[in-house]
PDB file of N, CA and C in Angstrom:
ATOM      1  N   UNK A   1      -0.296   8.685  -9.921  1.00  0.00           N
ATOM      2  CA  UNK A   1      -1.710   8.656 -10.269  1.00  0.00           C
ATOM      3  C   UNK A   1      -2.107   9.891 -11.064  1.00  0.00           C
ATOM      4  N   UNK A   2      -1.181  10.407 -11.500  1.00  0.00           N
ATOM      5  CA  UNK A   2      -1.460  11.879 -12.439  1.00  0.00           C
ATOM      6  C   UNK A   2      -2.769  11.876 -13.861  1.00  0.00           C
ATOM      7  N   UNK A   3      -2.691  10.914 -14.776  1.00  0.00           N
ATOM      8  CA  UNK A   3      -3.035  10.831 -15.049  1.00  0.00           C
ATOM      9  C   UNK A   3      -4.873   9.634 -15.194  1.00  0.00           C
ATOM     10  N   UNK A   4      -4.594   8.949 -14.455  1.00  0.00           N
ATOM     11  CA  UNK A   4      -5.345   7.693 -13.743  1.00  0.00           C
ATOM     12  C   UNK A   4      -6.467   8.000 -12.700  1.00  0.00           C
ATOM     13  N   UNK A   5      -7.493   7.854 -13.121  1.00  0.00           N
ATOM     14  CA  UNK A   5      -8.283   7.650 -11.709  1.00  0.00           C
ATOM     15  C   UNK A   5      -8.296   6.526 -10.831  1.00  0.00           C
ATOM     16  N   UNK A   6      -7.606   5.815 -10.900  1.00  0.00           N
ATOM     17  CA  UNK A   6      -7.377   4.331 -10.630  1.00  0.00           C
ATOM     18  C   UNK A   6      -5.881   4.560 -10.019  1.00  0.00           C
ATOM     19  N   UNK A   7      -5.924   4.356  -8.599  1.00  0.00           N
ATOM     20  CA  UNK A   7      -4.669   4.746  -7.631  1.00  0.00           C
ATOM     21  C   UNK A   7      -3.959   3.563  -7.980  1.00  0.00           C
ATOM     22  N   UNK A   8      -2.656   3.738  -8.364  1.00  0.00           N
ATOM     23  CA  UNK A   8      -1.661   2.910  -8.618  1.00  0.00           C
ATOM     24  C   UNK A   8      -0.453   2.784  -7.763  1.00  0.00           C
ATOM     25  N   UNK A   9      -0.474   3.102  -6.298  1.00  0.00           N
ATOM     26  CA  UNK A   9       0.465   3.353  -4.776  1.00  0.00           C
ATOM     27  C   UNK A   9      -0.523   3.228  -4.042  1.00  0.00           C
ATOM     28  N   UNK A  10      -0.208   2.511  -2.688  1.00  0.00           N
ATOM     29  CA  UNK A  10      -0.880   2.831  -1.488  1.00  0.00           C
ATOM     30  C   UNK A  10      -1.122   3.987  -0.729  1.00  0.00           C
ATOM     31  N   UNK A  11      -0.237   4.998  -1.131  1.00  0.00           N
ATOM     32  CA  UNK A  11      -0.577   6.345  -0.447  1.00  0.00           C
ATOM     33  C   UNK A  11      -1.984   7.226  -0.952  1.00  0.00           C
ATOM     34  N   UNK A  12      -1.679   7.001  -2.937  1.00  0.00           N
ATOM     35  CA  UNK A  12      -2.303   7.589  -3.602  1.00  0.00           C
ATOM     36  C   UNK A  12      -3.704   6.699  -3.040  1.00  0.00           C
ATOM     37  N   UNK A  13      -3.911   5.398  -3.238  1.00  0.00           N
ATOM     38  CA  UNK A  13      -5.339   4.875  -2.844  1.00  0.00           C
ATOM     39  C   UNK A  13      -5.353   5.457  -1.294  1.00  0.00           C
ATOM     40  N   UNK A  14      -4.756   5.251  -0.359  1.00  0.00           N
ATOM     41  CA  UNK A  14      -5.524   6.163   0.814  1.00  0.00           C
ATOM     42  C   UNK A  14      -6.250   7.583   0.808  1.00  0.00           C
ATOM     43  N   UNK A  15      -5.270   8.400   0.326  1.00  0.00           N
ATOM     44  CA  UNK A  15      -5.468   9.852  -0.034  1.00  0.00           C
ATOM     45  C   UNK A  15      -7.479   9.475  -0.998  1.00  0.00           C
ATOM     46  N   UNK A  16      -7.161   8.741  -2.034  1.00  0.00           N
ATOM     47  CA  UNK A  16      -8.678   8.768  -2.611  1.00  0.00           C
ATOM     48  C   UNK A  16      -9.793   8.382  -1.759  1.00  0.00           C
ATOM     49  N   UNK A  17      -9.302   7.362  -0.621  1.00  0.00           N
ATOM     50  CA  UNK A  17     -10.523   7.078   0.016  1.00  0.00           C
ATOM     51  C   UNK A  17     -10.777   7.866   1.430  1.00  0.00           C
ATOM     52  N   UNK A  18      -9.783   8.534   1.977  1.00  0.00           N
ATOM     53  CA  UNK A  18      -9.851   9.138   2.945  1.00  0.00           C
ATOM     54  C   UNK A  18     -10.487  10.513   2.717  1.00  0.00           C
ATOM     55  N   UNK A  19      -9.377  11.149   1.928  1.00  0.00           N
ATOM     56  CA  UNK A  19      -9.945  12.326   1.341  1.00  0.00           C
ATOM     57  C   UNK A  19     -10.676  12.711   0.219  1.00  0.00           C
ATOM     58  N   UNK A  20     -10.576  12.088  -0.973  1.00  0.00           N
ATOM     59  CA  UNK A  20     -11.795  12.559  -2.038  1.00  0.00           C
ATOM     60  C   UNK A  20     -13.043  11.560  -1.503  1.00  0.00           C
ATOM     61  N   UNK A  21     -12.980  10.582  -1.020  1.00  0.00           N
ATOM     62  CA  UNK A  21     -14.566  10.051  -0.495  1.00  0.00           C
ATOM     63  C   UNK A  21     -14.994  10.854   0.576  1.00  0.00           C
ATOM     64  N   UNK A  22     -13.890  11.024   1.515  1.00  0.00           N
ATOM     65  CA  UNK A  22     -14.230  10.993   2.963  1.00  0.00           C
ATOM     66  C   UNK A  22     -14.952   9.899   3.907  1.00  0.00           C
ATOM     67  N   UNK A  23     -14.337   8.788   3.394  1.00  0.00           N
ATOM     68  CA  UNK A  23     -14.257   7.575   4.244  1.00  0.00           C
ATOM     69  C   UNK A  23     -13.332   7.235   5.384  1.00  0.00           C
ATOM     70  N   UNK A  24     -13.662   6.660   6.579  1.00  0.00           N
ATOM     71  CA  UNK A  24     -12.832   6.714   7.876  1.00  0.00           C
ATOM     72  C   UNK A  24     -12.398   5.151   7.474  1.00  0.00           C
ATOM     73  N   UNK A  25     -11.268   5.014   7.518  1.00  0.00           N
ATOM     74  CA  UNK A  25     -10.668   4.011   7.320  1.00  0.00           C
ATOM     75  C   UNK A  25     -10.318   3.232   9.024  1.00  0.00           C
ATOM     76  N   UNK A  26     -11.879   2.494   9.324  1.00  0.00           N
ATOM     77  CA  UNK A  26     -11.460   2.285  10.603  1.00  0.00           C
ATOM     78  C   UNK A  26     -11.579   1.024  10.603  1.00  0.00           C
ATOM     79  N   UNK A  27     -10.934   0.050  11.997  1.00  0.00           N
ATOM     80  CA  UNK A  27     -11.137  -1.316  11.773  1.00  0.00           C
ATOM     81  C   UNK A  27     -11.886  -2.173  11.301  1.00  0.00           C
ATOM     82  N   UNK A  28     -13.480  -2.019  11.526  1.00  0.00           N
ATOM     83  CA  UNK A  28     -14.694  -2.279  10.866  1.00  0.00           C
ATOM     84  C   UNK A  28     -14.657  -2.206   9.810  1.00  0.00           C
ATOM     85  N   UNK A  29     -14.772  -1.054   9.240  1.00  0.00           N
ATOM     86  CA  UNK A  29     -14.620  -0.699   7.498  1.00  0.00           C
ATOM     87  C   UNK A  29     -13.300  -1.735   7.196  1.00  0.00           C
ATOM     88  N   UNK A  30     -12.507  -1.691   7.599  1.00  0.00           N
ATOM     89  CA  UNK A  30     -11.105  -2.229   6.388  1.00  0.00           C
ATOM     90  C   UNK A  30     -11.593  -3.651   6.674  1.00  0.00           C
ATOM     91  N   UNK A  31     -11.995  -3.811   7.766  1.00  0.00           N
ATOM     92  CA  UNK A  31     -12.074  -5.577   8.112  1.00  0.00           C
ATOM     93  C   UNK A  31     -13.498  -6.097   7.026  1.00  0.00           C
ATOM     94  N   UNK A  32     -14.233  -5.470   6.829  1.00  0.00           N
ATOM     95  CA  UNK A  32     -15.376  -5.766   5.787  1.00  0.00           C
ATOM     96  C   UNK A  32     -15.179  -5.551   4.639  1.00  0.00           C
ATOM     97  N   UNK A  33     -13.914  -4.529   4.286  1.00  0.00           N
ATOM     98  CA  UNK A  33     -13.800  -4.284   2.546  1.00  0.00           C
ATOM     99  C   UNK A  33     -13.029  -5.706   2.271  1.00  0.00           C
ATOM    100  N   UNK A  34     -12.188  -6.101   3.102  1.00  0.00           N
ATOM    101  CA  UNK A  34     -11.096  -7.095   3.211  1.00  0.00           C
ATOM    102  C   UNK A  34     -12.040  -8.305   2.514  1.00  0.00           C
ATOM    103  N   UNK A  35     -12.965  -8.955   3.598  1.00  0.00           N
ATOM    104  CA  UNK A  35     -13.715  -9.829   3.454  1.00  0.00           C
ATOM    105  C   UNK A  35     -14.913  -9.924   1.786  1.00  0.00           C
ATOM    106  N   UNK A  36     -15.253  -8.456   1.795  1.00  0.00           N
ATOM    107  CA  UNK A  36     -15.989  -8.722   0.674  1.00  0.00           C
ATOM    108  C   UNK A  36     -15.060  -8.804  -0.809  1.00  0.00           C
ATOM    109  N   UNK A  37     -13.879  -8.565  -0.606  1.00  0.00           N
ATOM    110  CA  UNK A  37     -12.782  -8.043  -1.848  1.00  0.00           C
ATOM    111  C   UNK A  37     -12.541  -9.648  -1.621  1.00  0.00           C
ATOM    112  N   UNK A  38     -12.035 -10.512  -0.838  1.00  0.00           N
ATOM    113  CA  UNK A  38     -11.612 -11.939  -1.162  1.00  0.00           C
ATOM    114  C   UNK A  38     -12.717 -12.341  -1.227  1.00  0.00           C
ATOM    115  N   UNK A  39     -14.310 -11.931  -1.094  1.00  0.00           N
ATOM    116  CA  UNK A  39     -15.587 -13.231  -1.757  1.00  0.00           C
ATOM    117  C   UNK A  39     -15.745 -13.180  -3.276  1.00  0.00           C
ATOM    118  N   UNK A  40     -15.197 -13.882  -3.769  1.00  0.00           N
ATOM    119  CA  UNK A  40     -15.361 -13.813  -5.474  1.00  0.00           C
ATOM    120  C   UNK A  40     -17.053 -14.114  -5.904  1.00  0.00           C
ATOM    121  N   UNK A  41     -18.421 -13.952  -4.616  1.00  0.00           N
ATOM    122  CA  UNK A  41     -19.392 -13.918  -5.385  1.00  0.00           C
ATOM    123  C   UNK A  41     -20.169 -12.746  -4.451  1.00  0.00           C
ATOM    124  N   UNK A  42     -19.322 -11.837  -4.689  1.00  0.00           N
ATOM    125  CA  UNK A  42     -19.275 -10.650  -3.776  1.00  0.00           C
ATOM    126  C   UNK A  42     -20.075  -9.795  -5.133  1.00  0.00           C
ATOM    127  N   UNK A  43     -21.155  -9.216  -4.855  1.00  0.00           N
ATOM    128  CA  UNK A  43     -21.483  -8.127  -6.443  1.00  0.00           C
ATOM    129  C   UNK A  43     -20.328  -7.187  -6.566  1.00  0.00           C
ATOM    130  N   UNK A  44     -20.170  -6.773  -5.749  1.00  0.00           N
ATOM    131  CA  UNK A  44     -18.874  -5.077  -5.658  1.00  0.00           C
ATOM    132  C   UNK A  44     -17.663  -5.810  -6.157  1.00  0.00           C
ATOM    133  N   UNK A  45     -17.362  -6.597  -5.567  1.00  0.00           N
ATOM    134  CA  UNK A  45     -15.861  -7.587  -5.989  1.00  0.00           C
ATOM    135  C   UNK A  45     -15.672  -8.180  -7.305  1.00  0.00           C
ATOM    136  N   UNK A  46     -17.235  -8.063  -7.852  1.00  0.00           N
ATOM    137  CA  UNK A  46     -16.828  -9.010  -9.527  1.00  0.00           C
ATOM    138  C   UNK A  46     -16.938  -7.693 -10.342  1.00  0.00           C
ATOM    139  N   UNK A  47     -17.716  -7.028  -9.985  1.00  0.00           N
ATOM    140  CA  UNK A  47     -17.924  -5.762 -10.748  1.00  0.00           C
ATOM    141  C   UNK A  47     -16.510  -4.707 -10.933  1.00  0.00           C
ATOM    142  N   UNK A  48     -15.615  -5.040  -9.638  1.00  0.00           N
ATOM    143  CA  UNK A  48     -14.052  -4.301  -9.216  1.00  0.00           C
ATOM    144  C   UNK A  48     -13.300  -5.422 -10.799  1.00  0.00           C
ATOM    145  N   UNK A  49     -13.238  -6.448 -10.733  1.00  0.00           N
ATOM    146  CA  UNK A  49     -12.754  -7.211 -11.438  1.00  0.00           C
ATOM    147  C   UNK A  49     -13.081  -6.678 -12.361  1.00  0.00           C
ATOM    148  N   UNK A  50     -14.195  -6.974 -12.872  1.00  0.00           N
ATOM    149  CA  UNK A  50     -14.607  -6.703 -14.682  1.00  0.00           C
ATOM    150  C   UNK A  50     -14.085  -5.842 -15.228  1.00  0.00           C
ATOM    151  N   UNK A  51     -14.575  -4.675 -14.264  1.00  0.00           N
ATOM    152  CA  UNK A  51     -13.780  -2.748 -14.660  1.00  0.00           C
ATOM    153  C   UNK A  51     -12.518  -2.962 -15.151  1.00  0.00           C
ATOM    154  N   UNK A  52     -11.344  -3.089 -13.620  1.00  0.00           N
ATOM    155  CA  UNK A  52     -10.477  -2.821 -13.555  1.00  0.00           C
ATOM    156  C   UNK A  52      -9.335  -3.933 -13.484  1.00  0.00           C
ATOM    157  N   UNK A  53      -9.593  -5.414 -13.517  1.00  0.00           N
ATOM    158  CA  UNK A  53      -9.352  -6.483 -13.558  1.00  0.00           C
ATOM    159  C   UNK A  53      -8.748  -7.264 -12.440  1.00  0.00           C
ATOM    160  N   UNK A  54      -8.330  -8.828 -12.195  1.00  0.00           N
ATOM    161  CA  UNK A  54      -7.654  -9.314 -10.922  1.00  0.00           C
ATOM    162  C   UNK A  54      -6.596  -8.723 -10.408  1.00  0.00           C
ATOM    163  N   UNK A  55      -5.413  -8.204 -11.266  1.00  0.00           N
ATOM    164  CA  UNK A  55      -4.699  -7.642 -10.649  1.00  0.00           C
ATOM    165  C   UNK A  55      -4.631  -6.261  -9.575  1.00  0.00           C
ATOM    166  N   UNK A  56      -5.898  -5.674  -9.748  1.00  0.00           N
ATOM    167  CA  UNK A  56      -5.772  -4.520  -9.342  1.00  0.00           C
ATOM    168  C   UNK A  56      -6.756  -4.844  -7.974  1.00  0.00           C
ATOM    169  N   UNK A  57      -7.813  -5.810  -8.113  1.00  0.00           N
ATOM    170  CA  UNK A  57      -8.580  -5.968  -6.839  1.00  0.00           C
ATOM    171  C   UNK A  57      -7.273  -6.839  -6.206  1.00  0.00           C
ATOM    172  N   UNK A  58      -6.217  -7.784  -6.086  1.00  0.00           N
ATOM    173  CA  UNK A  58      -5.782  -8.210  -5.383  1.00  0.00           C
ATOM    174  C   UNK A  58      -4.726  -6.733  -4.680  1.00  0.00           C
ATOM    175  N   UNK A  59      -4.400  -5.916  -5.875  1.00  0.00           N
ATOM    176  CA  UNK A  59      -3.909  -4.578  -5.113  1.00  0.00           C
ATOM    177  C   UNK A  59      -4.307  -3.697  -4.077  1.00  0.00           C
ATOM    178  N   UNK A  60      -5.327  -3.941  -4.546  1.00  0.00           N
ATOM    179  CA  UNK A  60      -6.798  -2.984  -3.441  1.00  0.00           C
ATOM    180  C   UNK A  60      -6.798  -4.266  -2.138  1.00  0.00           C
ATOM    181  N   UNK A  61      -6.923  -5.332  -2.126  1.00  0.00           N
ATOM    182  CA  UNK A  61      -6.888  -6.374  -1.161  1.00  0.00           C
ATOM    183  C   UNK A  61      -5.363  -5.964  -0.360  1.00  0.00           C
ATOM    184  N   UNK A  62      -3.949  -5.576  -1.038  1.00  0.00           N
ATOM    185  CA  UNK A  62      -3.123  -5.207  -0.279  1.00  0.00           C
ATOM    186  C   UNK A  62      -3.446  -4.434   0.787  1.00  0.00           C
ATOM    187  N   UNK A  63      -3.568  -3.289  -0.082  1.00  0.00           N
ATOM    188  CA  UNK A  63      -3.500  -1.798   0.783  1.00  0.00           C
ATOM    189  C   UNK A  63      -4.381  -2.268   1.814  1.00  0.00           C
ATOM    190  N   UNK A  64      -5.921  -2.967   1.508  1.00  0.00           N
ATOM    191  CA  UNK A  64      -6.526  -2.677   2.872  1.00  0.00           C
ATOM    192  C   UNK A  64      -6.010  -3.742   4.081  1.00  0.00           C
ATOM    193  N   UNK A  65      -4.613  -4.564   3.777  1.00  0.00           N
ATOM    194  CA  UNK A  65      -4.258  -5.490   4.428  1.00  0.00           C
ATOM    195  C   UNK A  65      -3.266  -4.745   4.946  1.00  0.00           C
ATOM    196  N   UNK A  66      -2.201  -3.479   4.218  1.00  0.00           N
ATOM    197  CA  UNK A  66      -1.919  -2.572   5.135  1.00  0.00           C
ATOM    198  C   UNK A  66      -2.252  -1.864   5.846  1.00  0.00           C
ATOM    199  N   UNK A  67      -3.687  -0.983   5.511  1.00  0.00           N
ATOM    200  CA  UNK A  67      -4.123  -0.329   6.241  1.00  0.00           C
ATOM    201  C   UNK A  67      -4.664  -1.198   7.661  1.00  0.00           C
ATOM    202  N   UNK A  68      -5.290  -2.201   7.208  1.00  0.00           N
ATOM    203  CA  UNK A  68      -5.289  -2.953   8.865  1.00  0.00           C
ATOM    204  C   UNK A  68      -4.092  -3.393   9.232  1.00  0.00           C
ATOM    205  N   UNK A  69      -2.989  -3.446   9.101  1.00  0.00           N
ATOM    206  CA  UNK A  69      -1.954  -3.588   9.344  1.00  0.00           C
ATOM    207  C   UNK A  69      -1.510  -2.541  10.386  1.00  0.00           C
ATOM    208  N   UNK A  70      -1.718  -1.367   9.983  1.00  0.00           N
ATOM    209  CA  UNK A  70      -0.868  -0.217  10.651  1.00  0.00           C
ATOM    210  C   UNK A  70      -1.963   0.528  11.548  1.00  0.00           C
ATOM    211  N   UNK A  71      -3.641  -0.049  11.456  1.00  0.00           N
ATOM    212  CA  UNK A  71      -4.151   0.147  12.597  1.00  0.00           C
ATOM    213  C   UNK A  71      -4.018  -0.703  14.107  1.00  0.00           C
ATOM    214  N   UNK A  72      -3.807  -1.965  13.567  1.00  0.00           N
ATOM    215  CA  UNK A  72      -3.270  -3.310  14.724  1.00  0.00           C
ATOM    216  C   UNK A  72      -2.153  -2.328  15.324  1.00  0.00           C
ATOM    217  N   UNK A  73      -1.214  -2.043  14.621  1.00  0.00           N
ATOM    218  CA  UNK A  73       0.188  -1.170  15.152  1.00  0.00           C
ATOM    219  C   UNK A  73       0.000   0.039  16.248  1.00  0.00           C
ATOM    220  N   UNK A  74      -1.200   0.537  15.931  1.00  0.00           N
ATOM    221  CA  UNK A  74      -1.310   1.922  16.790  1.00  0.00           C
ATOM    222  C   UNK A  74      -1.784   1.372  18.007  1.00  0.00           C
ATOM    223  N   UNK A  75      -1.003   2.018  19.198  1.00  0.00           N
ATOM    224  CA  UNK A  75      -1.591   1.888  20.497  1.00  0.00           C
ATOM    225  C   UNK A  75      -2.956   2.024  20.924  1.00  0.00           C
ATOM    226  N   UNK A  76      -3.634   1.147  21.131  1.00  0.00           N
ATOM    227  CA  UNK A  76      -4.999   1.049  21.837  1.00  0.00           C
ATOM    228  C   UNK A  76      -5.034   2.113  23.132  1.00  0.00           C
ATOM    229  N   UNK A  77      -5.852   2.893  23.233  1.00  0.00           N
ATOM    230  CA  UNK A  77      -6.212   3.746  24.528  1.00  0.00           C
ATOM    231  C   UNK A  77      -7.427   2.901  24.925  1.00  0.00           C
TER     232      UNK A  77
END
């Protein structure tokens, strides 16, 4: 992502939203970005498209399918 503001790895997109937003990437949050990123009459979701195009919102749809992925994984207290 050296040159790119537009994270092109899942690490690099965490690192942007964790740390340059300072967003908590918690079940709630990923479970609602999830949902509004697959409504194609989502305003944020067509506007992600237009910018940056389908391929990259279905990328962004990954990561946050990993990131809930590897919160399911962590032991519940």
């Amino acid at each position: 992502m050296e040159d790119s503001i537009v994270p092109d790895n899942y690490e690099a997109w965490r690192h942007c939203i964790e740390v340059e937003c300072g967003l908590r990437l918690d079940a709630d949050y990923v479970r609602q970005r999830i949902a509004a990123l697959e409504d194609p009459g989502d305003h944020n979701t067509q506007q992600l498209v237009r910018r940056w195009g389908e391929s990259h919102r279905q990328r962004v749809v990954a990561w946050f399918q990993r990131a809930r992925d590897e919160l399911d994984a962590q032991p519940h207290s």
